[in-house]
PDB file of N, CA and C in Angstrom:
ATOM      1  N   UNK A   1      -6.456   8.231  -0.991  1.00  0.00           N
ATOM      2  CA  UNK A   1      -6.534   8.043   0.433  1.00  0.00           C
ATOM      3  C   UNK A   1      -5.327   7.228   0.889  1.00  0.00           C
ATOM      4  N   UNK A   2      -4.406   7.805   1.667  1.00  0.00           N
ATOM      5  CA  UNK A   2      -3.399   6.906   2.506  1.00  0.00           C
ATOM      6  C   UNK A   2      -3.692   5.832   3.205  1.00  0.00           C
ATOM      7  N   UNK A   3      -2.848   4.695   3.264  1.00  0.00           N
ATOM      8  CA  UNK A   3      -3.405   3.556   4.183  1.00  0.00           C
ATOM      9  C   UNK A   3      -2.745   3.758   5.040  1.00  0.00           C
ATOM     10  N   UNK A   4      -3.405   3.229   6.407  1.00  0.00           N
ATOM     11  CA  UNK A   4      -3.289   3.395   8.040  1.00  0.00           C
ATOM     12  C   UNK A   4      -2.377   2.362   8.106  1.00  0.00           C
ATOM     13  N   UNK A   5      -1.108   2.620   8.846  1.00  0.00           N
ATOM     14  CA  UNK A   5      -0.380   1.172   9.116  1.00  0.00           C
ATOM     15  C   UNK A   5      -0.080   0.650  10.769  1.00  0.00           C
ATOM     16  N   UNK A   6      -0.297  -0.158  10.659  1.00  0.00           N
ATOM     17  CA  UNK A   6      -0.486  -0.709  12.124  1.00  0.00           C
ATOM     18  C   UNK A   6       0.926   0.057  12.903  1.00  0.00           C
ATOM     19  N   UNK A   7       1.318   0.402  13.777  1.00  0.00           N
ATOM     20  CA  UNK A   7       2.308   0.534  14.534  1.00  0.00           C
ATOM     21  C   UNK A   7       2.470  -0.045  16.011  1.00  0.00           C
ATOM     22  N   UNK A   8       3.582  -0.200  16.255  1.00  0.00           N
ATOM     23  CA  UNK A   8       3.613  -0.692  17.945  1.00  0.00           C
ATOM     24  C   UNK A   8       4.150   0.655  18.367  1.00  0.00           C
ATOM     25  N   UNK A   9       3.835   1.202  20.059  1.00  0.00           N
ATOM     26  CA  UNK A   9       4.739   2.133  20.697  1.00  0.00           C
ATOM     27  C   UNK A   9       5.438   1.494  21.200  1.00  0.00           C
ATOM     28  N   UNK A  10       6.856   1.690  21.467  1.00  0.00           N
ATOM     29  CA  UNK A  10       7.732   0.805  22.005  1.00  0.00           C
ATOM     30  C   UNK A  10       8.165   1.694  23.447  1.00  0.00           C
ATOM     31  N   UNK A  11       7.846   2.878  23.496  1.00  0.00           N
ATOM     32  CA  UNK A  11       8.046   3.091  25.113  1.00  0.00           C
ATOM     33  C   UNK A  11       6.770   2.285  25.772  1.00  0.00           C
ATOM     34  N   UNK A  12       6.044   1.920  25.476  1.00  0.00           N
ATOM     35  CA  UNK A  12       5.262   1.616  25.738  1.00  0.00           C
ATOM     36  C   UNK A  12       4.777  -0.358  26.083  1.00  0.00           C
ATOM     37  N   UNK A  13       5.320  -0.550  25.085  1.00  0.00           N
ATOM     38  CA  UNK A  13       5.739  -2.086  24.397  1.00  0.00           C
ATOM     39  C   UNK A  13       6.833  -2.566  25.295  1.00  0.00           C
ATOM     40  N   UNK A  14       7.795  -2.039  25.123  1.00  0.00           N
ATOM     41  CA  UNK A  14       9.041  -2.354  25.661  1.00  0.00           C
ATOM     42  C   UNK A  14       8.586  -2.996  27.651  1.00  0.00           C
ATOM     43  N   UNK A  15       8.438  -2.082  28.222  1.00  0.00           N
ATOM     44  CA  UNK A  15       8.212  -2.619  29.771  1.00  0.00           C
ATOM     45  C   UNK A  15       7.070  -3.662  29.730  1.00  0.00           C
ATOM     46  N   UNK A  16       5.876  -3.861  29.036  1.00  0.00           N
ATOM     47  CA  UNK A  16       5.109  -5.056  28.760  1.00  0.00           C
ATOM     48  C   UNK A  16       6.126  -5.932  28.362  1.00  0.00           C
ATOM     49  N   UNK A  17       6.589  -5.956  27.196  1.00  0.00           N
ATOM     50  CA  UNK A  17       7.507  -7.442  26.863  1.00  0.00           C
ATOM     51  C   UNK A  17       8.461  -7.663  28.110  1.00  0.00           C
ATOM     52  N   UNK A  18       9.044  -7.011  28.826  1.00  0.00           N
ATOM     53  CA  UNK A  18       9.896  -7.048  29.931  1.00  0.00           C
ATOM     54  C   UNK A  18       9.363  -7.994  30.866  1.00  0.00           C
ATOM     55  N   UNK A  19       8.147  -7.390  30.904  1.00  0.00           N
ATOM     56  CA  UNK A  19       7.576  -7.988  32.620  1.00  0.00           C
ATOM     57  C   UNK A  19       6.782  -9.316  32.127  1.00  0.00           C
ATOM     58  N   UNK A  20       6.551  -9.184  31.019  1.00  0.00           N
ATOM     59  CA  UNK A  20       6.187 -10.758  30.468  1.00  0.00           C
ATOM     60  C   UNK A  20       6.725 -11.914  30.507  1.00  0.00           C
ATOM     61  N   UNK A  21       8.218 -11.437  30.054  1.00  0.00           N
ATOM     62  CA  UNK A  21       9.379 -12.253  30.074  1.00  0.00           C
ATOM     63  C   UNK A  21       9.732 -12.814  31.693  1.00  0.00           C
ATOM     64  N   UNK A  22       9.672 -11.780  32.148  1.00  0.00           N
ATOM     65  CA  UNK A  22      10.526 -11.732  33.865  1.00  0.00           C
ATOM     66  C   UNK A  22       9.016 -13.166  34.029  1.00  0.00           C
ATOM     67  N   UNK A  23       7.681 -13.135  34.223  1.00  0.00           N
ATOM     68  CA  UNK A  23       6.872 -13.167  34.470  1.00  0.00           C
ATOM     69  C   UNK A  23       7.003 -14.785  33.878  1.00  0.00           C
ATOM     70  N   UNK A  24       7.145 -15.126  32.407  1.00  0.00           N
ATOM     71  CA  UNK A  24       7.363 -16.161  32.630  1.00  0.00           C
ATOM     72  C   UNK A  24       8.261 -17.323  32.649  1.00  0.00           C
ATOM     73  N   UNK A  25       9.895 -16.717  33.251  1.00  0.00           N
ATOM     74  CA  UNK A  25      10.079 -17.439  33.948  1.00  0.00           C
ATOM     75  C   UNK A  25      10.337 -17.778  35.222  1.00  0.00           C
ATOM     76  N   UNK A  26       9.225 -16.938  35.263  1.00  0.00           N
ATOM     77  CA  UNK A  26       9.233 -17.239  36.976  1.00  0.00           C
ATOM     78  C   UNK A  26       7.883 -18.535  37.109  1.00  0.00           C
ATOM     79  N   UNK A  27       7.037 -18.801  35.718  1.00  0.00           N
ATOM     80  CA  UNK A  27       6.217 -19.344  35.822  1.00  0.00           C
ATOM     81  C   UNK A  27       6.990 -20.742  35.450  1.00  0.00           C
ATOM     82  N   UNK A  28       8.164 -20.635  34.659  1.00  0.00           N
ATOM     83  CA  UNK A  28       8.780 -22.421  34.415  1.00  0.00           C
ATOM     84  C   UNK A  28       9.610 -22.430  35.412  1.00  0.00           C
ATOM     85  N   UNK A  29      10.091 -21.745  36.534  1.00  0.00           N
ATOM     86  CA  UNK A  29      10.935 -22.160  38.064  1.00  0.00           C
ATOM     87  C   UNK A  29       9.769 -22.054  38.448  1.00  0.00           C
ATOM     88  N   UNK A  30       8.535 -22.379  38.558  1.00  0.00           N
ATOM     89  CA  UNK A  30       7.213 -22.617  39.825  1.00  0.00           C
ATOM     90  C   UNK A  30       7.279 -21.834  40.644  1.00  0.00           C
ATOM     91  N   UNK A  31       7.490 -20.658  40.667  1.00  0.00           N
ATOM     92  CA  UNK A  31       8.041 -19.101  41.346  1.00  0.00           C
ATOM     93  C   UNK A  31       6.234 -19.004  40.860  1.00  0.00           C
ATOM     94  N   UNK A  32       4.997 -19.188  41.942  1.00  0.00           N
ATOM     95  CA  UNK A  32       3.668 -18.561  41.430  1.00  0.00           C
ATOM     96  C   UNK A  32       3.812 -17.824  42.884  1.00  0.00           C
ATOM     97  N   UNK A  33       4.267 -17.647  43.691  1.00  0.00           N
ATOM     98  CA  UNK A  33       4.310 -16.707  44.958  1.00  0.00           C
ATOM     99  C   UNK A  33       4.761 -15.568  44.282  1.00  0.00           C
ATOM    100  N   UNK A  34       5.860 -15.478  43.364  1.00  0.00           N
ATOM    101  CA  UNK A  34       6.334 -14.351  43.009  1.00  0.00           C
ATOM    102  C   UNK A  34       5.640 -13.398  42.222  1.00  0.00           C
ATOM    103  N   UNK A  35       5.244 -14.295  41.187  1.00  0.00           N
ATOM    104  CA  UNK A  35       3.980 -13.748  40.363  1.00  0.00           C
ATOM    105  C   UNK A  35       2.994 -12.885  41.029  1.00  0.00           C
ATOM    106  N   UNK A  36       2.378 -13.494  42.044  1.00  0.00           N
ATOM    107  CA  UNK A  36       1.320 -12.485  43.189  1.00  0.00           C
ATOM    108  C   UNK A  36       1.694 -11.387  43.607  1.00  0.00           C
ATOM    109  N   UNK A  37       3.163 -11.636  44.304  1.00  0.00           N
ATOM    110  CA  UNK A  37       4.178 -10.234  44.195  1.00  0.00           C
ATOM    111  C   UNK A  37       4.336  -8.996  43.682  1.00  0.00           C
ATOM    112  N   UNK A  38       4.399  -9.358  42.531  1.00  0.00           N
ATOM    113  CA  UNK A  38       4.849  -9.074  41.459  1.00  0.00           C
ATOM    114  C   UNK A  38       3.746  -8.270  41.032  1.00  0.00           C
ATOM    115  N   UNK A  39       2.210  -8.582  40.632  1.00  0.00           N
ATOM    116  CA  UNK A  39       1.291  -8.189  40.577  1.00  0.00           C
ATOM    117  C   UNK A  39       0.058  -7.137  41.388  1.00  0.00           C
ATOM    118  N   UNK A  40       0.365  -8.022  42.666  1.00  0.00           N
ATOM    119  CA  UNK A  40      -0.703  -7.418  43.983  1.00  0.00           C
ATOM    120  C   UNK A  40      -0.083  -6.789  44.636  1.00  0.00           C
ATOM    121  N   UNK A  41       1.248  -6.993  45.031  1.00  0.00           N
ATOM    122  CA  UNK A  41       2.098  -6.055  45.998  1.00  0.00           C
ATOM    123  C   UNK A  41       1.885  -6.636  47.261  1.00  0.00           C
ATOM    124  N   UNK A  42       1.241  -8.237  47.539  1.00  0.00           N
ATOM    125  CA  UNK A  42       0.914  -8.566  48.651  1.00  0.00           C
ATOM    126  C   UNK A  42       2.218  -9.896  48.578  1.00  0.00           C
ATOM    127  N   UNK A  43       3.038  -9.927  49.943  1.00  0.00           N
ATOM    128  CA  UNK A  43       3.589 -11.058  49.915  1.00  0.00           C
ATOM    129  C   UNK A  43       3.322 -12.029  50.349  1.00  0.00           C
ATOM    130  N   UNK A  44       3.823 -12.915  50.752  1.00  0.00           N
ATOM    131  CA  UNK A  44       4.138 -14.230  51.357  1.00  0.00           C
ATOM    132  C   UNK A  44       3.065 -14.127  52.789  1.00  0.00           C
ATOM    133  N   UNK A  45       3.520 -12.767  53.596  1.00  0.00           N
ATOM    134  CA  UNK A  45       3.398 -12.756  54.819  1.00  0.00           C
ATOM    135  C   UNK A  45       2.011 -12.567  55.277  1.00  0.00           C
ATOM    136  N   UNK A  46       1.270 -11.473  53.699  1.00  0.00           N
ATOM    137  CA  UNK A  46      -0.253 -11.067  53.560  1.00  0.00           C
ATOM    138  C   UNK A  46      -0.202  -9.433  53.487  1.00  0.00           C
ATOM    139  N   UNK A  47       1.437  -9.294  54.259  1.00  0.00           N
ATOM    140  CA  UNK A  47       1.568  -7.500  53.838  1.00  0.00           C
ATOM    141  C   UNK A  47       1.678  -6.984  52.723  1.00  0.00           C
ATOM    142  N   UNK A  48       1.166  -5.798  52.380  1.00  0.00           N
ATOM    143  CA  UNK A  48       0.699  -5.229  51.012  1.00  0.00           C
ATOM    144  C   UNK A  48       2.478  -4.247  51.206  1.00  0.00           C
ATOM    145  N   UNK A  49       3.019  -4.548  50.089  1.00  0.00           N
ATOM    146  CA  UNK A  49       4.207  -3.871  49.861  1.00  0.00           C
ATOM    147  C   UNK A  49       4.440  -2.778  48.288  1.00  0.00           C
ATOM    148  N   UNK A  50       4.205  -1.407  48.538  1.00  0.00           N
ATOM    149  CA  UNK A  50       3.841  -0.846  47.505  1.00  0.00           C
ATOM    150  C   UNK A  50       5.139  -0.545  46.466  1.00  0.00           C
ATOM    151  N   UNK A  51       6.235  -1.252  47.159  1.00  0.00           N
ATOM    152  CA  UNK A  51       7.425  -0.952  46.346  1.00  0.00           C
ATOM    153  C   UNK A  51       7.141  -1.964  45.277  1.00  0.00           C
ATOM    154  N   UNK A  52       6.891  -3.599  45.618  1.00  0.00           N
ATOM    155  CA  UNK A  52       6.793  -4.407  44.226  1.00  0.00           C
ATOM    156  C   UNK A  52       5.394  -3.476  43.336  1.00  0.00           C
ATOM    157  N   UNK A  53       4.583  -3.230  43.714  1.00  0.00           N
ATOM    158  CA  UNK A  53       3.798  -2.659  42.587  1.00  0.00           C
ATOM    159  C   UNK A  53       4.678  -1.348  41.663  1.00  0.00           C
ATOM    160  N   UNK A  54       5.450  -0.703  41.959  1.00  0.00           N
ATOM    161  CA  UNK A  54       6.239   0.312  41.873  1.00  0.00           C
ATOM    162  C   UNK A  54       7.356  -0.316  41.047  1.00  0.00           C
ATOM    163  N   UNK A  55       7.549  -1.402  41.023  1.00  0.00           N
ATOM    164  CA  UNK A  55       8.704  -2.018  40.313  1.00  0.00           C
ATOM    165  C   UNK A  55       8.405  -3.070  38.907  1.00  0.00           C
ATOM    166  N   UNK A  56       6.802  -3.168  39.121  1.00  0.00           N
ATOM    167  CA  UNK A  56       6.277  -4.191  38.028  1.00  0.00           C
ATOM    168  C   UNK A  56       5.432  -3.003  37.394  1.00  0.00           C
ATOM    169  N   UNK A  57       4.571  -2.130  37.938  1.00  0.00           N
ATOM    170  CA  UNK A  57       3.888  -0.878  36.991  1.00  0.00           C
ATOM    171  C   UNK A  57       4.427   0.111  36.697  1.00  0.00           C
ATOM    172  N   UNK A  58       5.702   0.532  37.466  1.00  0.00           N
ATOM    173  CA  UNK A  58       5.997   1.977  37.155  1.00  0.00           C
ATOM    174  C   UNK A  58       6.436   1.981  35.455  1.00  0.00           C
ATOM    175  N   UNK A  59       7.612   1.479  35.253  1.00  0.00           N
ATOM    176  CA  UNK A  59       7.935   1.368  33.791  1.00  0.00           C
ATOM    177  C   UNK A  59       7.217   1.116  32.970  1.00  0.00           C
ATOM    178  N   UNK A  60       5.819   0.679  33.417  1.00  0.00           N
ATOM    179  CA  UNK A  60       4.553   1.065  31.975  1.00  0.00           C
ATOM    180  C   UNK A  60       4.153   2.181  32.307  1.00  0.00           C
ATOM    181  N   UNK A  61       4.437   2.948  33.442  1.00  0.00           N
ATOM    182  CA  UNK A  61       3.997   4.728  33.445  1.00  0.00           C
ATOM    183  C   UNK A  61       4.696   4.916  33.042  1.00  0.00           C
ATOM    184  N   UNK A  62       6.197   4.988  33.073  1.00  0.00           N
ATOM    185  CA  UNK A  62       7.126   5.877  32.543  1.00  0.00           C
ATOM    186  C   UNK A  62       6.855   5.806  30.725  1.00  0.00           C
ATOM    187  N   UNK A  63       6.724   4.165  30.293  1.00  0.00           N
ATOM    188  CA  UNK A  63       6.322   4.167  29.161  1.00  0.00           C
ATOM    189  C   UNK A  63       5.148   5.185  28.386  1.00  0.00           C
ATOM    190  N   UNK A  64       4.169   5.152  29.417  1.00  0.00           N
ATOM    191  CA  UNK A  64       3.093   5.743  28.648  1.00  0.00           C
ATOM    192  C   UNK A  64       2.986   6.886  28.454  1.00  0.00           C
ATOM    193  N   UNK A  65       3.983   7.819  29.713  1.00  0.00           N
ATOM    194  CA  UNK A  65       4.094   9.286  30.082  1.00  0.00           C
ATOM    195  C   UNK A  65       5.220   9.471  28.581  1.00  0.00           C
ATOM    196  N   UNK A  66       6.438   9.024  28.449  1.00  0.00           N
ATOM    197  CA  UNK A  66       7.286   9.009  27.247  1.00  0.00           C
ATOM    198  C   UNK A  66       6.600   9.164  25.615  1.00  0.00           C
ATOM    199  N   UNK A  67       5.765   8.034  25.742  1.00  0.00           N
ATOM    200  CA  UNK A  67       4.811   7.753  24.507  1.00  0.00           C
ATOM    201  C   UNK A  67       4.037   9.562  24.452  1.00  0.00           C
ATOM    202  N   UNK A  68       3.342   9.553  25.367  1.00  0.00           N
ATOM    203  CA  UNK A  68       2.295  10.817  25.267  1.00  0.00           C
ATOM    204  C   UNK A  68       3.174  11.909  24.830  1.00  0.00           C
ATOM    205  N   UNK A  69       4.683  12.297  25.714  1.00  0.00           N
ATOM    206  CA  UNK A  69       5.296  13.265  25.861  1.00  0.00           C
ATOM    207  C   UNK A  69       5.794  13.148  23.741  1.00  0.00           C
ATOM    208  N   UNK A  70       5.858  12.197  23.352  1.00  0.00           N
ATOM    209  CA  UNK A  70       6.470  12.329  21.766  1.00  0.00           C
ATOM    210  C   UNK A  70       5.410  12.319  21.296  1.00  0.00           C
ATOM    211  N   UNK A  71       4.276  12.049  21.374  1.00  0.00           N
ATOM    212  CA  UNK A  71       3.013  12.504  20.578  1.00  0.00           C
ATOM    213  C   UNK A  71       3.000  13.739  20.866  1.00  0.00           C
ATOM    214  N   UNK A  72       2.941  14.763  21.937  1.00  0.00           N
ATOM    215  CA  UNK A  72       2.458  15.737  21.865  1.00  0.00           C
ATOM    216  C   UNK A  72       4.015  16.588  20.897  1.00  0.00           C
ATOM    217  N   UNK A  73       4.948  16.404  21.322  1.00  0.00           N
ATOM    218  CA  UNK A  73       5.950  16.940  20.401  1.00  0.00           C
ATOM    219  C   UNK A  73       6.326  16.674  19.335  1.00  0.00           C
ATOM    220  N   UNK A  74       5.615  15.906  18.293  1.00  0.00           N
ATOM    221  CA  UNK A  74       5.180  15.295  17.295  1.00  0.00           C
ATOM    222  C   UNK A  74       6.340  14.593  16.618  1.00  0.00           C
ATOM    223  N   UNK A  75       6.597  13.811  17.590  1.00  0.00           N
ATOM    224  CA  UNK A  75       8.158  12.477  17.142  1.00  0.00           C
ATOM    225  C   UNK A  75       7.480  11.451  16.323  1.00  0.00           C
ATOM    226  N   UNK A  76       6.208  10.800  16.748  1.00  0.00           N
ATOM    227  CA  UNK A  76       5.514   9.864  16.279  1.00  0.00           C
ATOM    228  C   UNK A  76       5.232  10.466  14.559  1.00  0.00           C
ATOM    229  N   UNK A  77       4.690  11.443  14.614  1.00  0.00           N
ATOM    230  CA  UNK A  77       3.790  11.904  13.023  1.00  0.00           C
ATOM    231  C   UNK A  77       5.200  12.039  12.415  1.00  0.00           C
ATOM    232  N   UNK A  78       6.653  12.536  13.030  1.00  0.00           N
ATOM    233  CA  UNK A  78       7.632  12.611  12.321  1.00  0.00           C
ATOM    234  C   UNK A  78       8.416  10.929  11.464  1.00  0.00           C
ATOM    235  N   UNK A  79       8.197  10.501  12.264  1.00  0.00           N
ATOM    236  CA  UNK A  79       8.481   8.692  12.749  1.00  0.00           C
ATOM    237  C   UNK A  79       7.478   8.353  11.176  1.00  0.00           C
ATOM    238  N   UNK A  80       6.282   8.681  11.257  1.00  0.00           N
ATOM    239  CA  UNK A  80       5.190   7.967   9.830  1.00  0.00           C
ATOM    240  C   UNK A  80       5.691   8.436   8.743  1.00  0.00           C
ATOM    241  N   UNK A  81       5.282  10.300   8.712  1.00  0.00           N
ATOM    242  CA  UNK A  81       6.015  10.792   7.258  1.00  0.00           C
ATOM    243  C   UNK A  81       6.870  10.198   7.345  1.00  0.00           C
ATOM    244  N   UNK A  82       8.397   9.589   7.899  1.00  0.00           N
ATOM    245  CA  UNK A  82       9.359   9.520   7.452  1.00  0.00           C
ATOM    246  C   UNK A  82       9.182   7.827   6.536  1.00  0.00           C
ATOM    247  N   UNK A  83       8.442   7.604   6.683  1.00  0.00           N
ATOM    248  CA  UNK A  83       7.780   6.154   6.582  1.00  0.00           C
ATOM    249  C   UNK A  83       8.382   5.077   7.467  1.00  0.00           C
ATOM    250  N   UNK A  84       8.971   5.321   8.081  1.00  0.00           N
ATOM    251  CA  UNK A  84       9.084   3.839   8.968  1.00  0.00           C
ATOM    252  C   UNK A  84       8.406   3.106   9.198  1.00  0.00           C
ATOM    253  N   UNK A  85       8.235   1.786   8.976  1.00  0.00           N
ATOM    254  CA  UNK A  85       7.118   0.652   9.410  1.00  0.00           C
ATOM    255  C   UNK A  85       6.925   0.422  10.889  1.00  0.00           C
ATOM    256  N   UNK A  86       6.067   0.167  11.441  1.00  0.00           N
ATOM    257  CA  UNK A  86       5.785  -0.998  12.797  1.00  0.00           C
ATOM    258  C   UNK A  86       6.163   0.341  14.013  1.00  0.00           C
ATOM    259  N   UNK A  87       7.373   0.751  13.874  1.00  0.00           N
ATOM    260  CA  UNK A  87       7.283   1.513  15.266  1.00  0.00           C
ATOM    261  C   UNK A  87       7.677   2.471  15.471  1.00  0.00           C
ATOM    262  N   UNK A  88       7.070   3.413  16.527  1.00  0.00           N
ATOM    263  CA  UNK A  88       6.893   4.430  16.860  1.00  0.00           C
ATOM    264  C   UNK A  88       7.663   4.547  18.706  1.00  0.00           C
ATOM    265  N   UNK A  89       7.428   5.675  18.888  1.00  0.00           N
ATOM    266  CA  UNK A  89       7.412   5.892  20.261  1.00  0.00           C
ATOM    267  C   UNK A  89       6.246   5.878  21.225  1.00  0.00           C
TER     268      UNK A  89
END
């Protein structure tokens, strides 16, 4: 029996670590308005602005749509046989 090895997707991975990063340092400059921003798409003013949601979620769609699109064309199962450790698409 083969053992299962953990993997990360990194289209996937990649825009999470991004917005984590962006995210906290905006939390050591005391930037927590931005954070809300950033998150809710609501600003300062109380208006809902759908471009920041579009700019903090889209690149985990694009990630996840990328990820799916190499699973279904089988980059990932190519990526294991080949044995590479940890990551995938």
């Amino acid at each position: 029996m083969s053992k299962k090895r953990m993997t990360l997707p990194m289209a996937v991975m990649a825009p999470v670590v991004a917005q984590a990063v962006r995210s906290g340092k905006m939390l050591m400059a005391g930037d927590t308005s931005g954070l809300v921003w950033d998150y809710s798409g609501y600003g300062k003013d109380g208006k809902f602005y759908p471009s920041a949601l579009l700019r903090t979620y889209g690149p985990l769609a694009v990630g996840f749509a990328v990820h799916w699109a190499a699973s279904k064309l089988g980059i990932n199962r190519a990526i294991a046989k080949a044995g590479i450790p940890i990551v995938r698409i």
